[in-house]
PDB file of N, CA and C in Angstrom:
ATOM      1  N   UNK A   1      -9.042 -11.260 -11.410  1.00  0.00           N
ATOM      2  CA  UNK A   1      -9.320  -9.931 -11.893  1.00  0.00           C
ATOM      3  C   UNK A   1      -8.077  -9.373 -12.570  1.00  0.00           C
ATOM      4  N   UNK A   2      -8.428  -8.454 -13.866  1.00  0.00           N
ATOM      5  CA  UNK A   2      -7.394  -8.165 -14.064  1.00  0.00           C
ATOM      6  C   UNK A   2      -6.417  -6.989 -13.817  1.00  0.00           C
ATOM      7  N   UNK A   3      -5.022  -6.843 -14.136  1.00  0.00           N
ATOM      8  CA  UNK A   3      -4.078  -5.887 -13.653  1.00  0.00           C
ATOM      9  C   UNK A   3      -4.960  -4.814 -13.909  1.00  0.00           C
ATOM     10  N   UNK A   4      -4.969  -3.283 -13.444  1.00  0.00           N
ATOM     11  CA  UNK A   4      -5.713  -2.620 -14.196  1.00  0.00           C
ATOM     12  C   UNK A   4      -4.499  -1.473 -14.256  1.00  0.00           C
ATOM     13  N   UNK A   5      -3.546  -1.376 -13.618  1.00  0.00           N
ATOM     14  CA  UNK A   5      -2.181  -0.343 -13.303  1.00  0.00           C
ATOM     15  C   UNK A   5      -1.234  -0.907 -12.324  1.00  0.00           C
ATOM     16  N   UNK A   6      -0.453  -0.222 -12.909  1.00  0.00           N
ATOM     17  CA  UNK A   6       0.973  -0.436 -12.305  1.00  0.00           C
ATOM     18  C   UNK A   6       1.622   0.840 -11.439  1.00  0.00           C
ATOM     19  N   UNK A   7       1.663   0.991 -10.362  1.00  0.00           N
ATOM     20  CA  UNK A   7       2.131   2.404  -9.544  1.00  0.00           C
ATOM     21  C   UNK A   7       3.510   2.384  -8.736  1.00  0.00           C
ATOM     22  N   UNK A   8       4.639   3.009  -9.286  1.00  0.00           N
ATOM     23  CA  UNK A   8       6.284   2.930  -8.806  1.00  0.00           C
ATOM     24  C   UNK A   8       5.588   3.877  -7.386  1.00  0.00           C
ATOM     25  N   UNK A   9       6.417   3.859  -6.469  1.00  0.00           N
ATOM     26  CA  UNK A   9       6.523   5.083  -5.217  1.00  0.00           C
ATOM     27  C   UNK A   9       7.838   4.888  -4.512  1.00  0.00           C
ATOM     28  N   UNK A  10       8.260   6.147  -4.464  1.00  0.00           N
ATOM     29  CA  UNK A  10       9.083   6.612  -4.238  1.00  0.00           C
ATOM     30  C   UNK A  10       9.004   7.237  -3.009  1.00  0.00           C
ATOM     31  N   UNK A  11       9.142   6.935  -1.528  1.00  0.00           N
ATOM     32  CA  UNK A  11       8.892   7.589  -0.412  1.00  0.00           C
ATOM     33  C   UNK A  11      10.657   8.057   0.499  1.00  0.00           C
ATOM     34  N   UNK A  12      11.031   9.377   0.216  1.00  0.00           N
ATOM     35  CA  UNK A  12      11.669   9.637   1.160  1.00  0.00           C
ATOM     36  C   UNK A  12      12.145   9.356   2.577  1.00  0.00           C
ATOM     37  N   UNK A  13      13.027   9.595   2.928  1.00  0.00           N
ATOM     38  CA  UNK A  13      13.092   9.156   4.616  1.00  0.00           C
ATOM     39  C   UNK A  13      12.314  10.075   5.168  1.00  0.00           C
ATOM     40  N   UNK A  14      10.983   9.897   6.419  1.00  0.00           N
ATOM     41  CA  UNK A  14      10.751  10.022   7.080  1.00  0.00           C
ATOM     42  C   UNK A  14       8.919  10.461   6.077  1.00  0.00           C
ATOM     43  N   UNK A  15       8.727  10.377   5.123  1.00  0.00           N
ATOM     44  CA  UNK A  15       8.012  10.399   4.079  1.00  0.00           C
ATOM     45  C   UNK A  15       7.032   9.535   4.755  1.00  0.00           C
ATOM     46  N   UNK A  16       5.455   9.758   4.480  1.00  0.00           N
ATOM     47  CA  UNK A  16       4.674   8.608   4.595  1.00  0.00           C
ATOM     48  C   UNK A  16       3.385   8.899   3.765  1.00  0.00           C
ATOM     49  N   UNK A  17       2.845   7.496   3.799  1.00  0.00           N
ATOM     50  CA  UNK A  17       1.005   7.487   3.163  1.00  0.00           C
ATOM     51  C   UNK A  17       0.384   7.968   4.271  1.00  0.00           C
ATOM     52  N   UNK A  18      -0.386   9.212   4.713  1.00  0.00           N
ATOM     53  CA  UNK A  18      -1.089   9.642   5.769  1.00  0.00           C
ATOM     54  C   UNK A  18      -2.654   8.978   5.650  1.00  0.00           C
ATOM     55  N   UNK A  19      -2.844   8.146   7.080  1.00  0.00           N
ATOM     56  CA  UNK A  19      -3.791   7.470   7.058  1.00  0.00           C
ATOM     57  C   UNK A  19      -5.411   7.821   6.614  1.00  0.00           C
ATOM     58  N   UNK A  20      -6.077   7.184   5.837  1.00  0.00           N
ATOM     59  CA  UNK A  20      -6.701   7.114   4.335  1.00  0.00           C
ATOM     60  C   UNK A  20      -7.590   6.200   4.356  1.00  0.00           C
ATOM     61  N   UNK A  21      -8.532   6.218   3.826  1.00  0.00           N
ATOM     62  CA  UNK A  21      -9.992   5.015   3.383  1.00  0.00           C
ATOM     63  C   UNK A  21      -9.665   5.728   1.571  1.00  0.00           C
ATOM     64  N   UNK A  22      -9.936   4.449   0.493  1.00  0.00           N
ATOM     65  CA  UNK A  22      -9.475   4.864  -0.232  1.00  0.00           C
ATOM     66  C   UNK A  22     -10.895   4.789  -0.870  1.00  0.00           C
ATOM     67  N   UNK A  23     -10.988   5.517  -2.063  1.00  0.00           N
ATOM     68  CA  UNK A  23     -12.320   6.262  -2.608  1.00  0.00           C
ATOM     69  C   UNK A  23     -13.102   4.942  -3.116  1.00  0.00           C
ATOM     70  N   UNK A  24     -14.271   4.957  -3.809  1.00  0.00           N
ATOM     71  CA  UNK A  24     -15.223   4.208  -4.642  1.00  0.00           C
ATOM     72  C   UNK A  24     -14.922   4.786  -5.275  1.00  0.00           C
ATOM     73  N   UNK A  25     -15.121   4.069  -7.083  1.00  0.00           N
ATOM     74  CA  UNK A  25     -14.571   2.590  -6.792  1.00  0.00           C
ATOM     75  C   UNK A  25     -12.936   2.739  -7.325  1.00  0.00           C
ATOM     76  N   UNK A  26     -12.543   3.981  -7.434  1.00  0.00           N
ATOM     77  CA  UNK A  26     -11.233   4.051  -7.568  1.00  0.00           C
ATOM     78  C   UNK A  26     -10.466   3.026  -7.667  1.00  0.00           C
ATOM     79  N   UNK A  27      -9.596   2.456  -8.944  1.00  0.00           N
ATOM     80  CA  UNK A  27      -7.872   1.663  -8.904  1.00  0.00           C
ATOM     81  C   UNK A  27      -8.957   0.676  -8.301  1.00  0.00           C
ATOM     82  N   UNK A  28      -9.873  -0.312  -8.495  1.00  0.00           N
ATOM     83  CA  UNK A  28     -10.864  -1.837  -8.450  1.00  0.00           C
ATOM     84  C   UNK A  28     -10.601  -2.230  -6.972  1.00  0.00           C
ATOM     85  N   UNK A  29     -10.805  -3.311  -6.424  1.00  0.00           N
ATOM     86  CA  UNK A  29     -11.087  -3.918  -5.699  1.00  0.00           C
ATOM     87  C   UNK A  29     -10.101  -4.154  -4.783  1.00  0.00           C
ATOM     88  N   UNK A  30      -8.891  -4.700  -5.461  1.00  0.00           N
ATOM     89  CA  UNK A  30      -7.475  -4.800  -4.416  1.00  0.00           C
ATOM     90  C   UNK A  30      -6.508  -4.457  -4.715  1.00  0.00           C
ATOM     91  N   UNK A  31      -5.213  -4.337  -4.111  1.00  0.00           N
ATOM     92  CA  UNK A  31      -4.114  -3.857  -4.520  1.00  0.00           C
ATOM     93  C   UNK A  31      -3.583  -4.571  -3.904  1.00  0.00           C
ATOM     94  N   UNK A  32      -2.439  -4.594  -4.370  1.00  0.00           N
ATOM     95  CA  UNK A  32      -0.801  -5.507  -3.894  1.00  0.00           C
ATOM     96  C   UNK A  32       0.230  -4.402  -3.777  1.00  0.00           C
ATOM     97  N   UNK A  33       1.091  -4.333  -2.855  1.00  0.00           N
ATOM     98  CA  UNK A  33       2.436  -3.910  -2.996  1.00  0.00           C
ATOM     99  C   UNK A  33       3.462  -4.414  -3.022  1.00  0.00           C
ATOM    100  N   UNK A  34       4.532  -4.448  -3.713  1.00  0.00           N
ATOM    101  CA  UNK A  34       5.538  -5.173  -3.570  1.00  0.00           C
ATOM    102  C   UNK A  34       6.756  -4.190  -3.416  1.00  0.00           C
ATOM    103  N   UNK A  35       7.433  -4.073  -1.973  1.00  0.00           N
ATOM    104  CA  UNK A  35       8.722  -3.885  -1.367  1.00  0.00           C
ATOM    105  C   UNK A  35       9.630  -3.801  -2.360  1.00  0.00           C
ATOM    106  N   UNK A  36      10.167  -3.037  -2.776  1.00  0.00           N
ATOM    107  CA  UNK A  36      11.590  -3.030  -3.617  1.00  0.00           C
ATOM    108  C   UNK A  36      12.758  -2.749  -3.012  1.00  0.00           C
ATOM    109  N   UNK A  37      12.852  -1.487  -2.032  1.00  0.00           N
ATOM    110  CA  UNK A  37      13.946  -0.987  -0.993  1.00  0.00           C
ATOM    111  C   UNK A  37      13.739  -0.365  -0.176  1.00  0.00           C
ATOM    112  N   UNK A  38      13.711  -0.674   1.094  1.00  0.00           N
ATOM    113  CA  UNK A  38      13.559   0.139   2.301  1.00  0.00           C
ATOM    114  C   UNK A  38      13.111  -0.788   3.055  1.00  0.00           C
ATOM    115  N   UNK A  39      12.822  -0.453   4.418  1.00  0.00           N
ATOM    116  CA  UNK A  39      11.912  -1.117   5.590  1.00  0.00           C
ATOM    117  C   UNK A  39      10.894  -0.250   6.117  1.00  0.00           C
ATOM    118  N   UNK A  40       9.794  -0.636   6.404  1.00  0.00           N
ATOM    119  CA  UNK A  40       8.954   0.211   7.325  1.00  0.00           C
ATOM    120  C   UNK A  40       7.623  -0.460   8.080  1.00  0.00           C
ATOM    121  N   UNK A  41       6.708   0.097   8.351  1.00  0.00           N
ATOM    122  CA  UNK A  41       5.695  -0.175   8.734  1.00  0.00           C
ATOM    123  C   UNK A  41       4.621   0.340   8.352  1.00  0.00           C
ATOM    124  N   UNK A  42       3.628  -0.900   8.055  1.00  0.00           N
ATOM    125  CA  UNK A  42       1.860  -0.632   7.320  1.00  0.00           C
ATOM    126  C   UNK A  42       1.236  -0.888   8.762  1.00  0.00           C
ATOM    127  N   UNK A  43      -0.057  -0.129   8.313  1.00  0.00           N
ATOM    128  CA  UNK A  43      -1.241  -0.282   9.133  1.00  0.00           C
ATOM    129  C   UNK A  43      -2.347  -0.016   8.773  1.00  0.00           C
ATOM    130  N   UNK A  44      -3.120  -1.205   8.766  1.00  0.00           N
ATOM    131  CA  UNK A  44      -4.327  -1.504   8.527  1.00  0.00           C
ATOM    132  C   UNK A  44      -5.542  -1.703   9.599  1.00  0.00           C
ATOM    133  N   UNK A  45      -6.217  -0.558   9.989  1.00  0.00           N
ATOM    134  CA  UNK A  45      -7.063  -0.958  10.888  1.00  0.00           C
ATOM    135  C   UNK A  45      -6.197  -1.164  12.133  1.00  0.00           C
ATOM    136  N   UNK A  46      -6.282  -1.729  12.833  1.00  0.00           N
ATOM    137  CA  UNK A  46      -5.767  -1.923  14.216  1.00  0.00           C
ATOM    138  C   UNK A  46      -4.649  -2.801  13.972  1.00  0.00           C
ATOM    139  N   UNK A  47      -4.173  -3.510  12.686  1.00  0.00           N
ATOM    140  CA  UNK A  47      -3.013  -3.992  12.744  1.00  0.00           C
ATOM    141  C   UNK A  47      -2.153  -3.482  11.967  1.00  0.00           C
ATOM    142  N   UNK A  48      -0.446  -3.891  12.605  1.00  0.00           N
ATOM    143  CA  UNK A  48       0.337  -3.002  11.851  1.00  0.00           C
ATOM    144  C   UNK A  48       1.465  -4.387  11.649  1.00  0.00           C
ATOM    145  N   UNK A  49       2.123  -3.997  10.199  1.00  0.00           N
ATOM    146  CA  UNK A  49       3.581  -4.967  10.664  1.00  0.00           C
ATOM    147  C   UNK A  49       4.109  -4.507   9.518  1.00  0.00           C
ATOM    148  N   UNK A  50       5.428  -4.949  10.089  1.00  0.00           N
ATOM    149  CA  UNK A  50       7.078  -4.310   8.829  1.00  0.00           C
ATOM    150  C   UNK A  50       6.902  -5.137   7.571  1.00  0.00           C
ATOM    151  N   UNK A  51       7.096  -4.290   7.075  1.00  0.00           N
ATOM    152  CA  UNK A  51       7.620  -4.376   5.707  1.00  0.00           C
ATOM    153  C   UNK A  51       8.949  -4.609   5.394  1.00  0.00           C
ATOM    154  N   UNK A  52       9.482  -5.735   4.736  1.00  0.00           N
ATOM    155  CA  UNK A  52      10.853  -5.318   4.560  1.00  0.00           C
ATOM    156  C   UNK A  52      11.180  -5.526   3.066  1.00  0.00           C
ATOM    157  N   UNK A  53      12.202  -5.178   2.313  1.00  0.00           N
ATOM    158  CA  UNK A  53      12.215  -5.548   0.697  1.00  0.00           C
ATOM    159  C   UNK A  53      11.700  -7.187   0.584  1.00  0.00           C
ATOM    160  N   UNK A  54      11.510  -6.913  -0.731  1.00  0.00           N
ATOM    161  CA  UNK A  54      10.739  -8.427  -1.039  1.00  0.00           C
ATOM    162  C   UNK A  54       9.260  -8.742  -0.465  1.00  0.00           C
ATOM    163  N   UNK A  55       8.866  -8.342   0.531  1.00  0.00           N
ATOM    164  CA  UNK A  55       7.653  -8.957   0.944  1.00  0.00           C
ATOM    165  C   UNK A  55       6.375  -7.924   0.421  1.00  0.00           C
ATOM    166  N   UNK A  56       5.914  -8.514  -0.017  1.00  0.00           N
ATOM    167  CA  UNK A  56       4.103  -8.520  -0.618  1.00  0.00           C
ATOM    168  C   UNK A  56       3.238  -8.309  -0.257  1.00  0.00           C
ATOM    169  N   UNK A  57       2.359  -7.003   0.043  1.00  0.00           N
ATOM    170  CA  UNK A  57       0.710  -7.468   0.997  1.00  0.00           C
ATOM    171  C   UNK A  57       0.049  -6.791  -0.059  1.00  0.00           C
ATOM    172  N   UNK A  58      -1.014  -7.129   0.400  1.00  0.00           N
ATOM    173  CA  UNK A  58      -2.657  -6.871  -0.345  1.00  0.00           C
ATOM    174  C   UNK A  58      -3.449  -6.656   0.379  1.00  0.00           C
ATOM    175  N   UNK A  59      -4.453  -5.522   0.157  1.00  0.00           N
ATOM    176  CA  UNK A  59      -5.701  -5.603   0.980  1.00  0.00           C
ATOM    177  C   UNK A  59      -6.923  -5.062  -0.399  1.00  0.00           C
ATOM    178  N   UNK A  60      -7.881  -5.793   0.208  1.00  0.00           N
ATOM    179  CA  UNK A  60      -9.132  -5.998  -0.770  1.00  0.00           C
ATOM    180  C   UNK A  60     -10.475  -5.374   0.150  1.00  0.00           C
ATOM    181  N   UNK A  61     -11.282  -5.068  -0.833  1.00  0.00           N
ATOM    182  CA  UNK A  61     -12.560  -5.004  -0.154  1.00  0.00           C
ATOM    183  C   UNK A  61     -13.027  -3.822   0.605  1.00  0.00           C
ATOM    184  N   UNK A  62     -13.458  -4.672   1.749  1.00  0.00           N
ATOM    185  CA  UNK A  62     -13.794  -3.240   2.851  1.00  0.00           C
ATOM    186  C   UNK A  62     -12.553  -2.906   3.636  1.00  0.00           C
ATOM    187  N   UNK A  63     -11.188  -3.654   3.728  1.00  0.00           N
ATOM    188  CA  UNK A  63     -10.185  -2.887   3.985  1.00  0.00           C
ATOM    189  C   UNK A  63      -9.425  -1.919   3.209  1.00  0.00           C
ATOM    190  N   UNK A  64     -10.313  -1.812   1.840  1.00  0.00           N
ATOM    191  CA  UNK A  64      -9.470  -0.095   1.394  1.00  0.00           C
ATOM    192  C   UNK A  64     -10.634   0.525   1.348  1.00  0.00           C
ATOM    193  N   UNK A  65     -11.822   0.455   1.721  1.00  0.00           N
ATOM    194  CA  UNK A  65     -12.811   1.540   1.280  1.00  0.00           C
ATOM    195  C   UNK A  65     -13.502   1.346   2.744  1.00  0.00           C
ATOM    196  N   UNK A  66     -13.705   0.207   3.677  1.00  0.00           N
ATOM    197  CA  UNK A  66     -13.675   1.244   5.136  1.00  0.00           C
ATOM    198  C   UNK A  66     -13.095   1.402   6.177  1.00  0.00           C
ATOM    199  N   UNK A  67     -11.654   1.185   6.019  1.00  0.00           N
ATOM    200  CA  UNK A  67     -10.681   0.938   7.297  1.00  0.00           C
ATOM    201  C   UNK A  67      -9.651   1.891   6.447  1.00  0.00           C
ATOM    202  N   UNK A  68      -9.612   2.998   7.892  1.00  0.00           N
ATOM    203  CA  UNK A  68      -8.320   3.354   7.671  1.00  0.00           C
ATOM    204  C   UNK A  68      -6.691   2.471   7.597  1.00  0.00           C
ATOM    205  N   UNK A  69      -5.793   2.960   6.582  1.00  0.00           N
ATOM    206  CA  UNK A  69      -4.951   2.279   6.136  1.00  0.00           C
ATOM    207  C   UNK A  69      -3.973   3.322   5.720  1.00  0.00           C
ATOM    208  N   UNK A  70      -1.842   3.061   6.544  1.00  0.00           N
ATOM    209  CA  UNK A  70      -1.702   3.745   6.225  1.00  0.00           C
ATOM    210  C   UNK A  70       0.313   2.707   5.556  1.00  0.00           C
ATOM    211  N   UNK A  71       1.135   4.055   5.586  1.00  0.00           N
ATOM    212  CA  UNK A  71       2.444   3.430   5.250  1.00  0.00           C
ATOM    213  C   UNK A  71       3.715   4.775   6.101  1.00  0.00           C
ATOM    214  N   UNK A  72       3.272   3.652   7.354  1.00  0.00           N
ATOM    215  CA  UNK A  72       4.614   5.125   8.214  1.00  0.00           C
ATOM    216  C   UNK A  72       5.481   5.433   7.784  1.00  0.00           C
ATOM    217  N   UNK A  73       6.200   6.637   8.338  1.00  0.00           N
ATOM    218  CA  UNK A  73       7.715   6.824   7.916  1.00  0.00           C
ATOM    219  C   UNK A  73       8.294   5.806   8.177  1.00  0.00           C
ATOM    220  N   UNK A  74       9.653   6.214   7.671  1.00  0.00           N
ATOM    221  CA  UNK A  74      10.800   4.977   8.251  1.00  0.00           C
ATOM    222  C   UNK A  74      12.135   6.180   8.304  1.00  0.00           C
ATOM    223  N   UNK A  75      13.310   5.342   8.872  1.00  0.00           N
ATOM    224  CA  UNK A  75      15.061   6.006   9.043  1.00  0.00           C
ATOM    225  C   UNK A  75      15.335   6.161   7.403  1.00  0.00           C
ATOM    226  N   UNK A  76      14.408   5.401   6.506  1.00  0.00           N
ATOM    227  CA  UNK A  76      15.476   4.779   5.558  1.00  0.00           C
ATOM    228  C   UNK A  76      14.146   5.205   3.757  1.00  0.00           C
ATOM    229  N   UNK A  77      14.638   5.694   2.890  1.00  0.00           N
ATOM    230  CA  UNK A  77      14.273   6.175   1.769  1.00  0.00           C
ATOM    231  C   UNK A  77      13.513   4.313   1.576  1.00  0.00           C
ATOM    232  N   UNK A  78      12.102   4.673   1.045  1.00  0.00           N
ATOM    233  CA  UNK A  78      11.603   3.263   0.267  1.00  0.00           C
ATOM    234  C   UNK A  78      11.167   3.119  -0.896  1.00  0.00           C
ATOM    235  N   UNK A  79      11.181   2.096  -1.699  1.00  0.00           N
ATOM    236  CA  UNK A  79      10.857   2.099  -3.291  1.00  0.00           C
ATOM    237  C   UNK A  79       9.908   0.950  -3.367  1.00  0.00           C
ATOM    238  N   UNK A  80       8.542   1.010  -3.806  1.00  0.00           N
ATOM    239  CA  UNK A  80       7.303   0.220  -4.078  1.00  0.00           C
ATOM    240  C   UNK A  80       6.988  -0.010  -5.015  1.00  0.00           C
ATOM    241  N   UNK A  81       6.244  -0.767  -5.445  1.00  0.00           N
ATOM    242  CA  UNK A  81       5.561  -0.887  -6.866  1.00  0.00           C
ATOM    243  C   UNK A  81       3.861  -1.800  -6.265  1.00  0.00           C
ATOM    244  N   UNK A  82       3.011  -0.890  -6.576  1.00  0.00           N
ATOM    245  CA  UNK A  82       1.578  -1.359  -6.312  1.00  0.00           C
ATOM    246  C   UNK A  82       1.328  -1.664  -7.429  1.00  0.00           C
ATOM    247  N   UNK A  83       0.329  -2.294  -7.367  1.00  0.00           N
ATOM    248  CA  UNK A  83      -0.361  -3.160  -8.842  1.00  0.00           C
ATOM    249  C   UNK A  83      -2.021  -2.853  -8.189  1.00  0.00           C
ATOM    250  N   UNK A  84      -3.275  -2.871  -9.378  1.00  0.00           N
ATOM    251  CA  UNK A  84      -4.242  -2.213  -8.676  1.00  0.00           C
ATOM    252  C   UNK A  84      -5.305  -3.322  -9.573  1.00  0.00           C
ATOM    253  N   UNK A  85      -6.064  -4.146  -8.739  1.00  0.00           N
ATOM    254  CA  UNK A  85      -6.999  -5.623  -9.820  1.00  0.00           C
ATOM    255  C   UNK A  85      -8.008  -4.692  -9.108  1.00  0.00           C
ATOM    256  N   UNK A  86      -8.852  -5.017 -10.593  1.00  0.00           N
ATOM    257  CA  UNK A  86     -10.192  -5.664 -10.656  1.00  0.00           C
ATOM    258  C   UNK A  86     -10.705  -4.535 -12.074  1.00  0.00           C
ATOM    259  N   UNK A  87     -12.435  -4.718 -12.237  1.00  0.00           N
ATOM    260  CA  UNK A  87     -13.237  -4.154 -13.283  1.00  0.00           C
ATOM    261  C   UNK A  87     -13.192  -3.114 -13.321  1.00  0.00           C
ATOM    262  N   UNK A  88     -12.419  -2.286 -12.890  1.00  0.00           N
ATOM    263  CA  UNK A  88     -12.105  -0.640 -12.836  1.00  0.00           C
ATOM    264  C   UNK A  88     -12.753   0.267 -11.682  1.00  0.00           C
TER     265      UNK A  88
END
Protein backbone atom coordinates (compact mmCIF):
# COMPACT_ATOMS: atom_id res chain seq x y z
CA UNK A 1 0.00 0.00 0.00
CA UNK A 2 1.04 3.17 -0.64
CA UNK A 3 2.80 6.04 1.60
CA UNK A 4 -0.14 8.26 1.87
CA UNK A 5 1.77 10.99 4.59
CA UNK A 6 4.47 11.64 6.39
CA UNK A 7 3.86 13.01 10.23
CA UNK A 8 7.16 14.66 12.34
CA UNK A 9 5.99 14.74 16.37
CA UNK A 10 7.40 16.46 18.58
CA UNK A 11 6.40 15.33 22.24
CA UNK A 12 7.69 17.26 25.24
CA UNK A 13 8.84 15.77 28.50
CA UNK A 14 6.15 14.38 30.27
CA UNK A 15 3.86 15.07 26.96
CA UNK A 16 1.76 12.13 25.72
CA UNK A 17 -0.77 10.52 22.92
CA UNK A 18 -3.88 10.18 25.38
CA UNK A 19 -5.32 6.81 24.86
CA UNK A 20 -7.43 6.72 21.46
CA UNK A 21 -9.20 4.26 18.83
CA UNK A 22 -8.33 6.06 15.77
CA UNK A 23 -11.26 7.22 13.36
CA UNK A 24 -12.62 5.46 9.92
CA UNK A 25 -11.07 5.46 7.62
CA UNK A 26 -8.78 8.26 8.52
CA UNK A 27 -4.58 8.29 7.47
CA UNK A 28 -5.55 4.16 5.62
CA UNK A 29 -5.01 1.12 7.16
CA UNK A 30 -1.56 1.19 9.04
CA UNK A 31 0.93 3.27 10.33
CA UNK A 32 4.55 2.93 11.26
CA UNK A 33 6.53 5.00 13.64
CA UNK A 34 9.89 5.46 13.60
CA UNK A 35 11.84 6.65 16.98
CA UNK A 36 14.15 9.49 16.22
CA UNK A 37 14.98 10.76 20.00
CA UNK A 38 13.79 9.92 23.19
CA UNK A 39 12.64 6.73 25.08
CA UNK A 40 9.26 5.82 26.20
CA UNK A 41 6.46 3.59 26.29
CA UNK A 42 3.47 2.44 23.72
CA UNK A 43 0.43 0.67 24.49
CA UNK A 44 -1.62 -1.19 22.56
CA UNK A 45 -4.50 -2.93 23.99
CA UNK A 46 -3.22 -4.79 26.93
CA UNK A 47 0.32 -4.67 25.69
CA UNK A 48 2.85 -2.18 26.31
CA UNK A 49 6.73 -1.93 25.51
CA UNK A 50 9.64 0.81 25.22
CA UNK A 51 10.44 2.45 22.64
CA UNK A 52 13.83 3.49 22.26
CA UNK A 53 15.49 5.68 19.21
CA UNK A 54 15.75 3.67 16.15
CA UNK A 55 13.12 1.12 16.74
CA UNK A 56 9.96 0.86 14.47
CA UNK A 57 6.35 -0.38 15.24
CA UNK A 58 3.25 -0.55 13.28
CA UNK A 59 -0.14 -1.35 13.99
CA UNK A 60 -2.78 -2.14 11.27
CA UNK A 61 -6.30 -2.96 11.14
CA UNK A 62 -8.51 -3.47 14.06
CA UNK A 63 -5.64 -2.35 16.28
CA UNK A 64 -6.11 1.37 15.30
CA UNK A 65 -9.80 1.44 14.81
CA UNK A 66 -10.77 -0.97 17.80
CA UNK A 67 -8.22 -1.10 20.48
CA UNK A 68 -7.35 1.53 22.45
CA UNK A 69 -3.75 2.71 21.72
CA UNK A 70 -1.63 5.06 23.35
CA UNK A 71 2.23 6.87 23.64
CA UNK A 72 3.03 7.62 27.53
CA UNK A 73 4.95 10.29 28.86
CA UNK A 74 8.50 9.85 29.39
CA UNK A 75 11.64 11.91 31.77
CA UNK A 76 12.93 12.77 28.38
CA UNK A 77 11.57 15.22 25.24
CA UNK A 78 10.78 12.62 22.01
CA UNK A 79 11.02 13.11 18.23
CA UNK A 80 8.90 10.65 15.75
CA UNK A 81 8.17 10.44 12.36
CA UNK A 82 4.87 8.28 11.45
CA UNK A 83 4.28 7.32 7.97
CA UNK A 84 0.43 6.51 7.29
CA UNK A 85 -0.24 3.30 4.16
CA UNK A 86 -2.92 2.45 2.44
CA UNK A 87 -6.05 3.74 -0.21
CA UNK A 88 -6.79 6.73 1.87
Amino acid sequence: QPCLFLQAQALERGAEVTPHRDALPYGGDMISTLVMEGSNTVRVGPVSFPVEPGDLYGIAGSARYDVEHEVMGASIDRFSITMRYGPG
